[in-house]
Protein backbone atom coordinates (compact mmCIF):
# COMPACT_ATOMS: atom_id res chain seq x y z
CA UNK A 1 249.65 29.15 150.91
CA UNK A 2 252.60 30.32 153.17
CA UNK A 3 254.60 30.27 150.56
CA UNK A 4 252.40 33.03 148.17
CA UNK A 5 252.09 34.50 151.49
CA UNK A 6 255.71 35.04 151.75
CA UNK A 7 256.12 36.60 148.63
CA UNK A 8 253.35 38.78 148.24
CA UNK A 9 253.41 40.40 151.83
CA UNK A 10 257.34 42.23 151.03
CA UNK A 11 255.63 44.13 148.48
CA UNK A 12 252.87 45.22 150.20
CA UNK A 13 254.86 46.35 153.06
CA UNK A 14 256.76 48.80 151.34
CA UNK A 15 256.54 52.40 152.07
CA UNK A 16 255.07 54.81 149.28
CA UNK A 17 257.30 57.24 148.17
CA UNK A 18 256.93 59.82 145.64
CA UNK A 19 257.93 58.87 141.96
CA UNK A 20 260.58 61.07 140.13
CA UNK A 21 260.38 60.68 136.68
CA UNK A 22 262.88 61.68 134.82
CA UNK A 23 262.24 63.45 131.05
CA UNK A 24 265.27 64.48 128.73
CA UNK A 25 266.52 68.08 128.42
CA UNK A 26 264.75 70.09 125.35
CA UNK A 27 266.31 71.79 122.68
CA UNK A 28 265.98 75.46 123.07
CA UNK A 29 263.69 76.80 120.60
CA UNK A 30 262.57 80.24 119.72
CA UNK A 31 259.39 81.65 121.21
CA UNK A 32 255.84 80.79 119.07
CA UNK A 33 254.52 84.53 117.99
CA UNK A 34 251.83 85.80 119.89
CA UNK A 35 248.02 83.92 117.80
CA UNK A 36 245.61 86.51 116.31
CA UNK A 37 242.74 86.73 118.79
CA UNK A 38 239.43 88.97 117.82
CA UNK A 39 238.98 91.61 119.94
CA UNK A 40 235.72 93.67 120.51
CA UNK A 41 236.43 96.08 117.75
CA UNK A 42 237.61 93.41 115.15
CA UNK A 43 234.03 91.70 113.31
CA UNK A 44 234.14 88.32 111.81
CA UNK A 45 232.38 88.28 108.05
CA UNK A 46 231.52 84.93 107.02
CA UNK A 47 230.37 84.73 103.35
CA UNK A 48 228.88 81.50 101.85
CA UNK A 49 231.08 80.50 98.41
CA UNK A 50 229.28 81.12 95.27
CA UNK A 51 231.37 78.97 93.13
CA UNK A 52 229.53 75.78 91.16
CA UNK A 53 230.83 72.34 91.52
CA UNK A 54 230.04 69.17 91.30
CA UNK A 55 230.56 65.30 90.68
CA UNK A 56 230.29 63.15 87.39
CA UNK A 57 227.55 60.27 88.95
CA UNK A 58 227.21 58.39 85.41
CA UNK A 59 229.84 57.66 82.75
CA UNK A 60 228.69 56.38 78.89
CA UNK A 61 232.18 56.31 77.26
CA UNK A 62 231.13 54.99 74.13
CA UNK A 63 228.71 57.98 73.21
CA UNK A 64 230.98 60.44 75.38
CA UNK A 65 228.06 61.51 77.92
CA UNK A 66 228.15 61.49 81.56
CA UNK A 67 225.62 62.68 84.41
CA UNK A 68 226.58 65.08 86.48
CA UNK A 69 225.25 65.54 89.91
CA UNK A 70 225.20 69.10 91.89
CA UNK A 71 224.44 70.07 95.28
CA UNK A 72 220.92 71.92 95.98
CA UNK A 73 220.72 74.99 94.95
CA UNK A 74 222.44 76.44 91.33
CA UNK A 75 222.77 74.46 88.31
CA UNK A 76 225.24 75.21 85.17
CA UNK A 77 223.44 77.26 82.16
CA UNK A 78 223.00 74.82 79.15
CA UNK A 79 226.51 75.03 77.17
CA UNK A 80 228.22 75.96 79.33
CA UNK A 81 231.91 74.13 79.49
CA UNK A 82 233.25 72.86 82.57
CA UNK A 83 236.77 71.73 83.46
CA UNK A 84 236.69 68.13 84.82
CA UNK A 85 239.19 67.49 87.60
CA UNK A 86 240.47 63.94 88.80
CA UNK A 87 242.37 64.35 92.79
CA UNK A 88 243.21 68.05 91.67
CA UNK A 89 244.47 67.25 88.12
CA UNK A 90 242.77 68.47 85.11
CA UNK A 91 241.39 65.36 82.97
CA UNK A 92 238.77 66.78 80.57
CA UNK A 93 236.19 68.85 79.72
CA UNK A 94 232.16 69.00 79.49
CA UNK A 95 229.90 71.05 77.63
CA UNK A 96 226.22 71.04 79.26
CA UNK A 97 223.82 70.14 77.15
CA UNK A 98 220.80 68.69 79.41
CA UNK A 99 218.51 67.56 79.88
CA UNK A 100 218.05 68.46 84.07
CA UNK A 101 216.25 66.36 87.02
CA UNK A 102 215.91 67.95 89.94
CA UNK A 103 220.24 68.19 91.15
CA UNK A 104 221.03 66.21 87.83
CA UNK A 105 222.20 66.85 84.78
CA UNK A 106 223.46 65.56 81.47
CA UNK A 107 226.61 67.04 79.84
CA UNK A 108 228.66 66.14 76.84
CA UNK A 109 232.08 64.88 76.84
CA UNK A 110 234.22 67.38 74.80
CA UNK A 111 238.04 66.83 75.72
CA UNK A 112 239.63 63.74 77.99
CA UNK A 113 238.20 60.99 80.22
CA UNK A 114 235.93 60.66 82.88
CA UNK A 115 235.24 58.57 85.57
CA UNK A 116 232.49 58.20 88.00
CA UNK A 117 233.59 60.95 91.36
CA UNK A 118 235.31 63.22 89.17
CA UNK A 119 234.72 66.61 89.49
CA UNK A 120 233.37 69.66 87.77
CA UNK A 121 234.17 72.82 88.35
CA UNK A 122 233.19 76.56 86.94
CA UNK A 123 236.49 78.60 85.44
């Protein structure tokens, strides 16, 4: 015990003294310009999008269908063709041919591939 004693009681009985750290010069850069802030005068217009997309939920390669699922609200007009996009890249094309249930619809492969979370979207 008066050995732990010994060793613990040196570092308690040191004095607290401020700590300097020390951080590395930085490179001088050039000043950020000044951010756009709205004033009073200045009115921000937010406008919902209008544009129709939506996501291929069924696939039936062998008769070249798939099911296409939409968010509530507005649904593609029957034959109407739709570009059909895989992580940005075009991969196909659909032609809407129905029928419709509720945010579903059915829609004919014309062109390409699909695969189920592809995307639709109007020209």
């Amino acid at each position: 015990m008066l050995v732990l004693g010994a060793f613990c009681l040196p570092g308690c009985a040191r004095t607290k003294g401020t700590v300097v750290h020390r951080t590395p010069p930085l490179a001088p850069t050039s000043p950020a310009p000044p951010a756009a802030t709205p004033t009073q005068d200045q009115k921000l217009i937010v406008t919902p999008g209008t544009s129709l997309s939506g996501t291929v939920a069924r696939v039936n390669p062998a008769a070249r269908f798939v099911v296409l699922t939409f968010g509530l609200g507005r649904l593609p007009a029957l034959d109407q063709v739709m570009p059909l996009y895989r992580q940005g890249l075009k991969v196909g094309e659909v032609r809407i041919t129905g029928p419709r249930l509720d945010e579903n619809v059915v829609a004919d492969l014309v062109a390409g591939e699909a695969q189920i979370g592809d995307e639709v979207r109007e020209r």
